[in-house]
PDB file of N, CA and C in Angstrom:
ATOM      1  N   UNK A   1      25.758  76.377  41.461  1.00  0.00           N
ATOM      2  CA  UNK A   1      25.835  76.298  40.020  1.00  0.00           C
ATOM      3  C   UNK A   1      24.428  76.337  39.446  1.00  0.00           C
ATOM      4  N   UNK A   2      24.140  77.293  38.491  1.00  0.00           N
ATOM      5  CA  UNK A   2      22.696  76.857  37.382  1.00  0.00           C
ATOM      6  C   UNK A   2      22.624  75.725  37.049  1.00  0.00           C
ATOM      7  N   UNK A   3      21.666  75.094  36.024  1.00  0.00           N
ATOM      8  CA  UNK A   3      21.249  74.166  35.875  1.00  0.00           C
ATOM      9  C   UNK A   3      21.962  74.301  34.685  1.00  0.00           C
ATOM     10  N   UNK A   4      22.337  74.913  33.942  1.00  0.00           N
ATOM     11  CA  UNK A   4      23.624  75.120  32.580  1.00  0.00           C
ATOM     12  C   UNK A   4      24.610  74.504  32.901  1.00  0.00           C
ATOM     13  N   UNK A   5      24.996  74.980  33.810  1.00  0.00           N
ATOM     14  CA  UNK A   5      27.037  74.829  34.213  1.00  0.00           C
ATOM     15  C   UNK A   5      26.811  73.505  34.696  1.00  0.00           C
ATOM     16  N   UNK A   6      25.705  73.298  35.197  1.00  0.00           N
ATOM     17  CA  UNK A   6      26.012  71.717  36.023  1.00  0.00           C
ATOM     18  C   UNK A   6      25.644  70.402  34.576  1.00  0.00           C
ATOM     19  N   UNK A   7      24.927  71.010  33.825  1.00  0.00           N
ATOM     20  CA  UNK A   7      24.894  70.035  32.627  1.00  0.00           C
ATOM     21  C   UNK A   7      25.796  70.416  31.326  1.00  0.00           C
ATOM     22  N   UNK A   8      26.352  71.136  31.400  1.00  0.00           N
ATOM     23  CA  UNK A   8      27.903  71.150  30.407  1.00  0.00           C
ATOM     24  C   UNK A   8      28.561  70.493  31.393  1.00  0.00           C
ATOM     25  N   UNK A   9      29.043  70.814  32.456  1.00  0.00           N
ATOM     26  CA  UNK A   9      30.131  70.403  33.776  1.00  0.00           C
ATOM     27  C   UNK A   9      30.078  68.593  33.410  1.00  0.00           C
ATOM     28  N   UNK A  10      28.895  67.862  33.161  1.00  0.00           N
ATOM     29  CA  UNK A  10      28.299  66.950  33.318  1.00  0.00           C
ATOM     30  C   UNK A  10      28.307  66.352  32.234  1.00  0.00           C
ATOM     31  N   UNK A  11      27.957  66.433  31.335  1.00  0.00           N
ATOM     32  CA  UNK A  11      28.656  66.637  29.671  1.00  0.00           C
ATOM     33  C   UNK A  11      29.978  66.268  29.847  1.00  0.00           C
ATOM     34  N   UNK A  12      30.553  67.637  29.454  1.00  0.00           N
ATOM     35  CA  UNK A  12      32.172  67.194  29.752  1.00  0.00           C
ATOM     36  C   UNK A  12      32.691  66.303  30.357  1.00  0.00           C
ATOM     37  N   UNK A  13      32.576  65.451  31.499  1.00  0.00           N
ATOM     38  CA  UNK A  13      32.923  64.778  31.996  1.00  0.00           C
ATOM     39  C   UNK A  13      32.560  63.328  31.527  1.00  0.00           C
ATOM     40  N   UNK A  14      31.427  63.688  31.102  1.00  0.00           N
ATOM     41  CA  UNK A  14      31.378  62.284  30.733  1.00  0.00           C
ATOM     42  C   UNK A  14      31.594  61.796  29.394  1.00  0.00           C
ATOM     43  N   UNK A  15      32.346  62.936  28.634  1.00  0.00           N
ATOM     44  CA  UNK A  15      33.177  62.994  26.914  1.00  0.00           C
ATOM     45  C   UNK A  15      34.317  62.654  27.450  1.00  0.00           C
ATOM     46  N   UNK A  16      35.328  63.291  28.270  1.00  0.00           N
ATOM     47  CA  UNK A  16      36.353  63.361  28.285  1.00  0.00           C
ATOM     48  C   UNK A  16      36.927  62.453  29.228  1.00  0.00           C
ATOM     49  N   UNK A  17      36.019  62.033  30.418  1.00  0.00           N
ATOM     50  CA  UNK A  17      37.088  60.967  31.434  1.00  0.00           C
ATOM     51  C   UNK A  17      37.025  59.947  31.286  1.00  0.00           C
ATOM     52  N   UNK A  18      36.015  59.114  30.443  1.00  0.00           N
ATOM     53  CA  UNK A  18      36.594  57.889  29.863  1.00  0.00           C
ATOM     54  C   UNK A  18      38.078  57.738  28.814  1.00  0.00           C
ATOM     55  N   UNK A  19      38.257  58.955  28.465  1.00  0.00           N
ATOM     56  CA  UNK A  19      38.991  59.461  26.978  1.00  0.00           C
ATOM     57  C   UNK A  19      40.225  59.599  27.611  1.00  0.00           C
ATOM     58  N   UNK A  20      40.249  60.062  28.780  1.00  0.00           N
ATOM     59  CA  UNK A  20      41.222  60.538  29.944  1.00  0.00           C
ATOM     60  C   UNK A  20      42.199  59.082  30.319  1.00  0.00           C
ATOM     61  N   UNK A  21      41.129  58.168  30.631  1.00  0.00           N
ATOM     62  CA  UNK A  21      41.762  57.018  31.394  1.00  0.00           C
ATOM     63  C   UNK A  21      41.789  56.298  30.440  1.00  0.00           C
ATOM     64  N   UNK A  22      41.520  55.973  29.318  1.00  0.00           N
ATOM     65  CA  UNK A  22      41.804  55.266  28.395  1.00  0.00           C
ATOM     66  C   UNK A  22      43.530  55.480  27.735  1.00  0.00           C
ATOM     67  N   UNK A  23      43.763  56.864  27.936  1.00  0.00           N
ATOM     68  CA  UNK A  23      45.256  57.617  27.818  1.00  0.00           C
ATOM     69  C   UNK A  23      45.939  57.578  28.815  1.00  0.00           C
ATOM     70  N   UNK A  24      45.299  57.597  29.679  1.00  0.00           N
ATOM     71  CA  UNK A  24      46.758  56.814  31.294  1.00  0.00           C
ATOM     72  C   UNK A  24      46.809  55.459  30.953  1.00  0.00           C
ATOM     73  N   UNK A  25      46.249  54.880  30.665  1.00  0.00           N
ATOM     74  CA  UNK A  25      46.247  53.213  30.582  1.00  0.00           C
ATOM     75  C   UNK A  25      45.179  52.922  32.205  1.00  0.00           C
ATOM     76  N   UNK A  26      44.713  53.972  32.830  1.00  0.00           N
ATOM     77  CA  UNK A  26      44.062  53.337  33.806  1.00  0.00           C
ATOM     78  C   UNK A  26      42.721  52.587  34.132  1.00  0.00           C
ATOM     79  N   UNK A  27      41.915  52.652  32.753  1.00  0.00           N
ATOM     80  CA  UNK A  27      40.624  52.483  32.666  1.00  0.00           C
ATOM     81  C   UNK A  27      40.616  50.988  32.856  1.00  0.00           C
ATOM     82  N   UNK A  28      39.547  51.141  33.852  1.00  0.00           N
ATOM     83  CA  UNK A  28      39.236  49.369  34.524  1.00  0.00           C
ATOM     84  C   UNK A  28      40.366  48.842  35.147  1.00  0.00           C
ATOM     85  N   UNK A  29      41.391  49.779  35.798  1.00  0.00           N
ATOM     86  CA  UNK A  29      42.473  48.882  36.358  1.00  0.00           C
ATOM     87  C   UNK A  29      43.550  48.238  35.357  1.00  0.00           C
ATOM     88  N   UNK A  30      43.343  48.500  34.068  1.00  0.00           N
ATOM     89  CA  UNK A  30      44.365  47.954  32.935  1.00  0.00           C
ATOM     90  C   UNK A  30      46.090  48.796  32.662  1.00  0.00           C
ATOM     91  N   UNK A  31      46.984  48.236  33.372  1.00  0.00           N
ATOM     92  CA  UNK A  31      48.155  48.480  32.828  1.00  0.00           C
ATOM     93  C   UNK A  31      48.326  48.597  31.574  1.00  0.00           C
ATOM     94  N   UNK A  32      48.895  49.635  30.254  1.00  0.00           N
ATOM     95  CA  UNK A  32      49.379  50.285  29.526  1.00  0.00           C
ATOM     96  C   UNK A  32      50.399  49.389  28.991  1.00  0.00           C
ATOM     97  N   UNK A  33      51.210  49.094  30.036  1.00  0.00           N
ATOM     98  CA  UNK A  33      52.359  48.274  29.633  1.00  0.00           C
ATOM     99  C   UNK A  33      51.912  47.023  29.425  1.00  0.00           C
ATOM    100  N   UNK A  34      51.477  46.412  30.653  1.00  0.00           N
ATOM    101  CA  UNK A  34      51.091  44.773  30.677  1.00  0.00           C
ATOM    102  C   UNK A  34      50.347  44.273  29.206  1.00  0.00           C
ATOM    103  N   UNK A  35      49.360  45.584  28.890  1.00  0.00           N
ATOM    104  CA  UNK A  35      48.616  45.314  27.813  1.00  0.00           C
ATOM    105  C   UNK A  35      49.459  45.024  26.169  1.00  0.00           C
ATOM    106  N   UNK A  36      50.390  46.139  26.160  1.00  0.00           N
ATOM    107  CA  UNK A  36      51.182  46.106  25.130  1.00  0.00           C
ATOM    108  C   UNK A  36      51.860  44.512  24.997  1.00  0.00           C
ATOM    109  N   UNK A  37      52.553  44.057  26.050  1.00  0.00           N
ATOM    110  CA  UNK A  37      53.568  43.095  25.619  1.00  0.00           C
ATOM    111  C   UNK A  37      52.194  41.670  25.905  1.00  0.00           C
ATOM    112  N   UNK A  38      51.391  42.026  26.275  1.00  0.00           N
ATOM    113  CA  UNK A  38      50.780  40.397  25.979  1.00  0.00           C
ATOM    114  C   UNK A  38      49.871  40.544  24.839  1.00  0.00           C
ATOM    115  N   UNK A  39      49.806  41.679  24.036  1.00  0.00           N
ATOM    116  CA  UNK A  39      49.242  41.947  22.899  1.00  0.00           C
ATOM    117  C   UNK A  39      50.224  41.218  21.380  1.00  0.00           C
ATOM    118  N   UNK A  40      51.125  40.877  22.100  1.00  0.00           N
ATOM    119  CA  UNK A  40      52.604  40.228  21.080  1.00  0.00           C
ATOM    120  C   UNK A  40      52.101  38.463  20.375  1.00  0.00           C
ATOM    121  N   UNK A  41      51.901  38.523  19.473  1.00  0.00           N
ATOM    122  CA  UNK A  41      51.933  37.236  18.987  1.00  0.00           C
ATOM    123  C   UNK A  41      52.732  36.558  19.110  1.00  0.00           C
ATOM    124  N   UNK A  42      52.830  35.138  19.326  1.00  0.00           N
ATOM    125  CA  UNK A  42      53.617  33.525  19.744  1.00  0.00           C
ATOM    126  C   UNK A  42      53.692  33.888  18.021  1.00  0.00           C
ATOM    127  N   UNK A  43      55.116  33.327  17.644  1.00  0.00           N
ATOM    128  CA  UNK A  43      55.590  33.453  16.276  1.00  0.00           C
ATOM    129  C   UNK A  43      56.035  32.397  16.577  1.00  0.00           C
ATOM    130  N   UNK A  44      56.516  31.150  15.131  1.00  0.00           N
ATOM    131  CA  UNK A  44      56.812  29.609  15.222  1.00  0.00           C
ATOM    132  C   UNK A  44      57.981  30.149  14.160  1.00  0.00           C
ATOM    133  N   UNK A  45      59.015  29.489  14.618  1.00  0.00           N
ATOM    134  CA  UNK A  45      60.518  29.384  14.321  1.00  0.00           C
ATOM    135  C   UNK A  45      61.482  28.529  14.285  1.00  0.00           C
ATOM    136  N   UNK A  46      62.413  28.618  13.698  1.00  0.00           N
ATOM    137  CA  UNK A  46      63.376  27.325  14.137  1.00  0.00           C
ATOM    138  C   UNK A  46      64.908  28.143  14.186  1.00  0.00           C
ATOM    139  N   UNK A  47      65.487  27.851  15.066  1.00  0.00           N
ATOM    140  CA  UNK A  47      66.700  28.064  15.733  1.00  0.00           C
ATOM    141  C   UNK A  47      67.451  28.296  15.224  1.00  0.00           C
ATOM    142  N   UNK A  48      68.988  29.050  14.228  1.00  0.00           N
ATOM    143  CA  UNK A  48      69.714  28.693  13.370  1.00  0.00           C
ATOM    144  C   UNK A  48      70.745  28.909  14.419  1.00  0.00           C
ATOM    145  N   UNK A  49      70.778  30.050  14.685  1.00  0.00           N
ATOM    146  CA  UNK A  49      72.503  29.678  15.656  1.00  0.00           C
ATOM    147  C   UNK A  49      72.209  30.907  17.260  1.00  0.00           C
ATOM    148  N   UNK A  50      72.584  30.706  18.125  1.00  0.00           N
ATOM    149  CA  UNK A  50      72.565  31.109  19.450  1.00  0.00           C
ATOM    150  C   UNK A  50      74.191  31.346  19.647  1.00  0.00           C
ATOM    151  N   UNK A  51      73.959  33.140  20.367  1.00  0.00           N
ATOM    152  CA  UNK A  51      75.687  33.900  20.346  1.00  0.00           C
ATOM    153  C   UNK A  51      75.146  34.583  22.088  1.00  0.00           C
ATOM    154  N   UNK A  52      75.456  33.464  22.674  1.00  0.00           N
ATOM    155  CA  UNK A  52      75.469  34.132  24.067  1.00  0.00           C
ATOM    156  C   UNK A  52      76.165  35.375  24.626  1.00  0.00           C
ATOM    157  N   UNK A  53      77.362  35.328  24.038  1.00  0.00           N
ATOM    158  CA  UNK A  53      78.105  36.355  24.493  1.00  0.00           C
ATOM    159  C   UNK A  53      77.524  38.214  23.940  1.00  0.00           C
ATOM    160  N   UNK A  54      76.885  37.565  22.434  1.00  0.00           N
ATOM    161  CA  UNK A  54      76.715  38.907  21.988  1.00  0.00           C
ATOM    162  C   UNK A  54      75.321  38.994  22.138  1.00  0.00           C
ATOM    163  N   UNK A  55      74.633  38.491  23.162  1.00  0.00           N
ATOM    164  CA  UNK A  55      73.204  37.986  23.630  1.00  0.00           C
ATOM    165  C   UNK A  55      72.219  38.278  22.320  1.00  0.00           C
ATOM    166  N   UNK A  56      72.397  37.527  21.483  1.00  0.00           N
ATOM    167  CA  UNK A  56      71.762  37.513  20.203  1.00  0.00           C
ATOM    168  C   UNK A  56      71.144  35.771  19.441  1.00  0.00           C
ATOM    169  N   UNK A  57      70.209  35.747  18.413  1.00  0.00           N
ATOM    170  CA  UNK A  57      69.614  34.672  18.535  1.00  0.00           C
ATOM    171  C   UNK A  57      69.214  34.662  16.705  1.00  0.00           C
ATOM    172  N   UNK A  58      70.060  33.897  15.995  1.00  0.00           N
ATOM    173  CA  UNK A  58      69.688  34.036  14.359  1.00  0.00           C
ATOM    174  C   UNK A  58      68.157  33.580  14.236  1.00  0.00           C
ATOM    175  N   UNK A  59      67.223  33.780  13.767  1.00  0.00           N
ATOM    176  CA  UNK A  59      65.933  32.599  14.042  1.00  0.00           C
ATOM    177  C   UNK A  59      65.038  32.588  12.656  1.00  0.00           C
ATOM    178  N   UNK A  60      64.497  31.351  12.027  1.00  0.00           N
ATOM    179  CA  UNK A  60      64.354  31.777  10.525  1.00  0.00           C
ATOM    180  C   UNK A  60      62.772  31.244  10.892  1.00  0.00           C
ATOM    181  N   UNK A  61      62.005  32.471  10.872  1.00  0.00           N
ATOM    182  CA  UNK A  61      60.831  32.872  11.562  1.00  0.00           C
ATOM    183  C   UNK A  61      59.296  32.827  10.658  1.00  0.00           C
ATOM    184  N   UNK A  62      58.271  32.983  10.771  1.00  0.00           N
ATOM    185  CA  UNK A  62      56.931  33.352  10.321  1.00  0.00           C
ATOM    186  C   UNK A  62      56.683  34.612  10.254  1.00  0.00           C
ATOM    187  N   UNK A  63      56.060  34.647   9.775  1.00  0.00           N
ATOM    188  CA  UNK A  63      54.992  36.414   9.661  1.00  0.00           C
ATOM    189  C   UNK A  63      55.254  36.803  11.030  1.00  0.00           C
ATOM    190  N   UNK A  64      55.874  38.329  11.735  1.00  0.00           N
ATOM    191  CA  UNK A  64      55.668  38.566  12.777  1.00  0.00           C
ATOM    192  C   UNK A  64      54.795  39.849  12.504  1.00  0.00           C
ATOM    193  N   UNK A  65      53.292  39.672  13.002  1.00  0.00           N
ATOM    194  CA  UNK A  65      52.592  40.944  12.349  1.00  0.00           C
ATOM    195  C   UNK A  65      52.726  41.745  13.407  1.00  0.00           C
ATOM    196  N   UNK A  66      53.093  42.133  14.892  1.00  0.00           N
ATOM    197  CA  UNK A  66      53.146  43.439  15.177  1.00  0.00           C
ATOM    198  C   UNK A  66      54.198  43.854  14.816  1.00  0.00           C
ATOM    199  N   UNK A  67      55.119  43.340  13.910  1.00  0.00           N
ATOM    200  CA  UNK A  67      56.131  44.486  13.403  1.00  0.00           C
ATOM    201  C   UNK A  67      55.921  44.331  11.828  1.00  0.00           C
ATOM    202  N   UNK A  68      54.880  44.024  11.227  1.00  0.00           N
ATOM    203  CA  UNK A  68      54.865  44.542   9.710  1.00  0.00           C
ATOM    204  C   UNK A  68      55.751  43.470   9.335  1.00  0.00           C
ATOM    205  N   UNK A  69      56.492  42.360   9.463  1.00  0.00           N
ATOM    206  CA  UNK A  69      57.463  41.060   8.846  1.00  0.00           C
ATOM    207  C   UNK A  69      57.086  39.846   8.362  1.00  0.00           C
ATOM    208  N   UNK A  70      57.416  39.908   6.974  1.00  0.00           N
ATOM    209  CA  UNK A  70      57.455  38.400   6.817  1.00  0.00           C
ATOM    210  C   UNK A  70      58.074  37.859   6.801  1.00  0.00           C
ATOM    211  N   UNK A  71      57.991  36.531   6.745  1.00  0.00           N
ATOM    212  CA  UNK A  71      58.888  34.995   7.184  1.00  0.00           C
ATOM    213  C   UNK A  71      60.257  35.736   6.523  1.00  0.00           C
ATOM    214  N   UNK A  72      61.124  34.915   7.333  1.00  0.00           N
ATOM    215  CA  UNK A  72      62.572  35.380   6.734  1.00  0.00           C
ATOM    216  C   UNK A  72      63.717  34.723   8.144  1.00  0.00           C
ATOM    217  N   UNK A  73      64.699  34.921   7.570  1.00  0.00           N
ATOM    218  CA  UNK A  73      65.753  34.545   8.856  1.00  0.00           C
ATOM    219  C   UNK A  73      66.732  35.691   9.118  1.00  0.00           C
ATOM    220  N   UNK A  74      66.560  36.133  10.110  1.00  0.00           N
ATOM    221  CA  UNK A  74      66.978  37.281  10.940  1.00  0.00           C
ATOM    222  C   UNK A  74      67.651  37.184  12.508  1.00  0.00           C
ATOM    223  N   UNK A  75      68.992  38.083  12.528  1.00  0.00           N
ATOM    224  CA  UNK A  75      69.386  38.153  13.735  1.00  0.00           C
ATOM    225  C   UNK A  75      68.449  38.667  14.744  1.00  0.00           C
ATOM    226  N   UNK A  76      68.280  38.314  16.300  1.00  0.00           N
ATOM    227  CA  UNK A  76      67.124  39.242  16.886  1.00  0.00           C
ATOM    228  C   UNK A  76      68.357  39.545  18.292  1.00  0.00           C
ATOM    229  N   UNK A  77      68.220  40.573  19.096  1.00  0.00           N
ATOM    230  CA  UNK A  77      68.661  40.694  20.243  1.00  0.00           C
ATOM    231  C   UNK A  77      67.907  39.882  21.199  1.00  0.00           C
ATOM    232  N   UNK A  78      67.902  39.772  22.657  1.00  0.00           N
ATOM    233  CA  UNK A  78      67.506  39.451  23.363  1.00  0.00           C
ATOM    234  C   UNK A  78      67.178  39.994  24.602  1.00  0.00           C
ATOM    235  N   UNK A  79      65.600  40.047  25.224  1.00  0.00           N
ATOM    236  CA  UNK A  79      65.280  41.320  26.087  1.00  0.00           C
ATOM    237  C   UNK A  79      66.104  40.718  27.372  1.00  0.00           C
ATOM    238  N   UNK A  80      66.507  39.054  27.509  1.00  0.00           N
ATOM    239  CA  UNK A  80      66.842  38.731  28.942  1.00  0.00           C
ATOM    240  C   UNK A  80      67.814  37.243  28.459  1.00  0.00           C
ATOM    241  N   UNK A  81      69.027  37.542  28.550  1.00  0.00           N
ATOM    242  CA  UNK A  81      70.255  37.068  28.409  1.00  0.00           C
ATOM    243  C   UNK A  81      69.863  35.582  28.668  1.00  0.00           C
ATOM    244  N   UNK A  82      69.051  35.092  29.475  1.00  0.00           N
ATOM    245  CA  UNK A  82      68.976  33.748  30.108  1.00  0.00           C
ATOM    246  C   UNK A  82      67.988  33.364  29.345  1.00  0.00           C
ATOM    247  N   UNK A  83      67.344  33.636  28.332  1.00  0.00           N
ATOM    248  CA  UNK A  83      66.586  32.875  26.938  1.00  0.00           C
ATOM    249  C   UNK A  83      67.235  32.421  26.635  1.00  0.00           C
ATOM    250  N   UNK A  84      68.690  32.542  25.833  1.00  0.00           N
ATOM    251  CA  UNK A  84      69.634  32.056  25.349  1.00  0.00           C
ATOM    252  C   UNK A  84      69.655  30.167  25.761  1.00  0.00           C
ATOM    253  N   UNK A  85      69.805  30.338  27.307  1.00  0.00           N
ATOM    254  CA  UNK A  85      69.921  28.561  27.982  1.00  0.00           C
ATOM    255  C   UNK A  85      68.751  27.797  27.289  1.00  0.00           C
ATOM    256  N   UNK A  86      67.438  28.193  27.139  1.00  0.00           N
ATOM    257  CA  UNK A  86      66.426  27.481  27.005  1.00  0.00           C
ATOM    258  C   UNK A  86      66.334  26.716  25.685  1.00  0.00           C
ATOM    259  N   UNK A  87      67.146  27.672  24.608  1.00  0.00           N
ATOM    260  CA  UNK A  87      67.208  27.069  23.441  1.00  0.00           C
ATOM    261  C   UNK A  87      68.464  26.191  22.799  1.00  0.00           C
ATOM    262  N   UNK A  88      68.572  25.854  21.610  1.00  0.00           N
ATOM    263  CA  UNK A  88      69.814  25.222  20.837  1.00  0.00           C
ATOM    264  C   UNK A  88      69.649  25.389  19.056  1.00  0.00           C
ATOM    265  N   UNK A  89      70.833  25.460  18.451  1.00  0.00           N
ATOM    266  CA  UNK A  89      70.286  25.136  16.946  1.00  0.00           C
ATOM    267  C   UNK A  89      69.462  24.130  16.753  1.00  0.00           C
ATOM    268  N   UNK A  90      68.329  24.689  16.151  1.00  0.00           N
ATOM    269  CA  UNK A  90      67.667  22.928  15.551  1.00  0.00           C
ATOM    270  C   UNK A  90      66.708  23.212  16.085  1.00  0.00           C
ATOM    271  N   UNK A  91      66.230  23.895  17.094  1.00  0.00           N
ATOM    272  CA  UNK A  91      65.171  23.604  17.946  1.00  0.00           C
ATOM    273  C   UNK A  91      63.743  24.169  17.159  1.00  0.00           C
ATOM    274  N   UNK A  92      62.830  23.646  17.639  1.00  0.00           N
ATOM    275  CA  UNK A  92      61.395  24.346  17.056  1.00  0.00           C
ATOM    276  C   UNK A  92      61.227  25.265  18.275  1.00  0.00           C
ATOM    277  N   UNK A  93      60.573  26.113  17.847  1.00  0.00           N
ATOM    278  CA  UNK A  93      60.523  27.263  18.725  1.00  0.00           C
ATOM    279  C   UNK A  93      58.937  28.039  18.519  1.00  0.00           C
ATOM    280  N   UNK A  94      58.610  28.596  19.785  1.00  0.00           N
ATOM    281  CA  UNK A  94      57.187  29.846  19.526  1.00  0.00           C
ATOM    282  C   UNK A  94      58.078  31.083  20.370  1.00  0.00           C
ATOM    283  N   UNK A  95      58.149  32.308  19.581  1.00  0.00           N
ATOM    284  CA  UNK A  95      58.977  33.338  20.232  1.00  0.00           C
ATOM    285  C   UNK A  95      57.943  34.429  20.539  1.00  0.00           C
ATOM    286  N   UNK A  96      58.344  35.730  21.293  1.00  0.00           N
ATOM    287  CA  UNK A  96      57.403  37.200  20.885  1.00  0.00           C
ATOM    288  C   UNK A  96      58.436  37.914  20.604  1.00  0.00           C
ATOM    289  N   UNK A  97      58.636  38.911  19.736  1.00  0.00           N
ATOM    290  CA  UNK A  97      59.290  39.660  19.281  1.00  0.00           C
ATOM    291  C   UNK A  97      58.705  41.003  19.268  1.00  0.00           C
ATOM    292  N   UNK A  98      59.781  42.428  19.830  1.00  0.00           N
ATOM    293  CA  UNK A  98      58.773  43.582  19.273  1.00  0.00           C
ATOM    294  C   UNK A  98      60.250  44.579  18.764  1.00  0.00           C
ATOM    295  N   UNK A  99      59.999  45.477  18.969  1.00  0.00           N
ATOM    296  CA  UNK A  99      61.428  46.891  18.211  1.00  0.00           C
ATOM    297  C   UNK A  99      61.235  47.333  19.557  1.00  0.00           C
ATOM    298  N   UNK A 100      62.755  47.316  20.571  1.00  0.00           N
ATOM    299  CA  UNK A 100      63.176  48.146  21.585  1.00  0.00           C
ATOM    300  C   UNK A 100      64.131  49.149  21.080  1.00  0.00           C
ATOM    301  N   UNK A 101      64.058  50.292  21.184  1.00  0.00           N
ATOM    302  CA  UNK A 101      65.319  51.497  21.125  1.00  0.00           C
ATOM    303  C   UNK A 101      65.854  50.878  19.359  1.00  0.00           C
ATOM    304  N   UNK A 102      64.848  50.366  18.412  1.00  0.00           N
ATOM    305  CA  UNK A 102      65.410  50.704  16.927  1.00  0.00           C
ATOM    306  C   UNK A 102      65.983  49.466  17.095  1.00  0.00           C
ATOM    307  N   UNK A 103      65.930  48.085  17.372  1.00  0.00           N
ATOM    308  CA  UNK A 103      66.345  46.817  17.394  1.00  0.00           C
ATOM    309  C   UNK A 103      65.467  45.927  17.874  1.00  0.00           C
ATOM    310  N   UNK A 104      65.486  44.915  16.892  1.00  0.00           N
ATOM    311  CA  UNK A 104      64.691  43.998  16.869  1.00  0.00           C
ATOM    312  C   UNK A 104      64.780  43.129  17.978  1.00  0.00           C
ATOM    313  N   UNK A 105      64.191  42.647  18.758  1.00  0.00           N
ATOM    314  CA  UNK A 105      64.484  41.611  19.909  1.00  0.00           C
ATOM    315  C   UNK A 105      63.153  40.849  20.660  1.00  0.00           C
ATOM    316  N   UNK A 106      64.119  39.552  20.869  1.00  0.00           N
ATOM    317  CA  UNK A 106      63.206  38.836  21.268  1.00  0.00           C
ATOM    318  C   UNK A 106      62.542  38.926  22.975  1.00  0.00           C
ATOM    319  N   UNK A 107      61.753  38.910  23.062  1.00  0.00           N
ATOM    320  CA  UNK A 107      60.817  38.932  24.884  1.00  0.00           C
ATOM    321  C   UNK A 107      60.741  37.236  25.277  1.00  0.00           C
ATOM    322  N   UNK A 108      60.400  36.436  24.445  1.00  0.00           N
ATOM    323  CA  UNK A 108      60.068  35.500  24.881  1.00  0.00           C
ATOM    324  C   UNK A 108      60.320  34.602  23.908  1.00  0.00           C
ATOM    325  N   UNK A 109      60.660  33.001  24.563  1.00  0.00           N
ATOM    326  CA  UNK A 109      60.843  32.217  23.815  1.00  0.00           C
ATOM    327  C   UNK A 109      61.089  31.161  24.654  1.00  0.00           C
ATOM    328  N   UNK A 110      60.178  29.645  23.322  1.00  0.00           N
ATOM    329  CA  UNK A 110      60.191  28.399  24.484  1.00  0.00           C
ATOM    330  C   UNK A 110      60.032  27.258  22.986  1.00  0.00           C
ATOM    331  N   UNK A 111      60.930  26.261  23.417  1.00  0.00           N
ATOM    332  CA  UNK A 111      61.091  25.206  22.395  1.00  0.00           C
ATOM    333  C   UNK A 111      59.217  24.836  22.733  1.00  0.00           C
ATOM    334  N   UNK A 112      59.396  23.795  21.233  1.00  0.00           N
ATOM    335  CA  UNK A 112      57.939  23.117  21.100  1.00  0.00           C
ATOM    336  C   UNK A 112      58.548  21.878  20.447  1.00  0.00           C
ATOM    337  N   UNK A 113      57.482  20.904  20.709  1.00  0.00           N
ATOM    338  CA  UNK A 113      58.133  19.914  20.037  1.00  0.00           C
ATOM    339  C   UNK A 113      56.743  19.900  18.720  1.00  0.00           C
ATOM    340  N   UNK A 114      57.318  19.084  17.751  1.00  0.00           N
ATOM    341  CA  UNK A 114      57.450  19.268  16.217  1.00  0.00           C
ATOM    342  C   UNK A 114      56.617  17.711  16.160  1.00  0.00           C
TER     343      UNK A 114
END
């Protein structure tokens, strides 16, 4: 190679493969995914009613800012059926919430005491 091709070649590479792995999610070993869901804010809530069967969770909530929401009381789905046990009406709560497939639902959730 000239001394051209090897410093464009050289160039380029060093524009584009940080730019590269930053778009796989691989840069520094960082999961894509892992990053997204612990990027989720602890939201403070209180319990209104728990529907195991229709694995759903009423919850009258705070600001949830990765989805653009303010406080309000809203049905949420549930990403894992066995949240449901952990809670009760009444309870104080810190949840994460994000939009799966166009529905609101909860990832996580754990009473607090008040």
């Amino acid at each position: 190679m000239n001394k051209l091709s090897t410093l464009t070649l050289s160039l380029l590479l060093s524009v584009a493969g940080p730019a590269l792995a930053h778009e796989t999610g691989s840069a520094h070993g960082h999961d894509a995914a892992a990053s997204s869901k612990a990027a989720k804010p602890l939201v403070e809530a209180v319990v209104r009613t728990v529907d195991k069967s229709a694995k759903k969770i009423t919850l009258r909530h705070g600001e949830i800012p990765n989805l653009d929401m303010g406080p309000m009381t809203m049905v949420f789905q549930v990403q894992d059926p066995a949240l449901l046990d952990k809670v009760k009406p009444g309870d104080n709560v810190r949840f994460t919430a994000d939009q799966i497939k166009g529905a609101y639902t909860v990832l996580t959730i754990e009473p607090v005491q008040k």
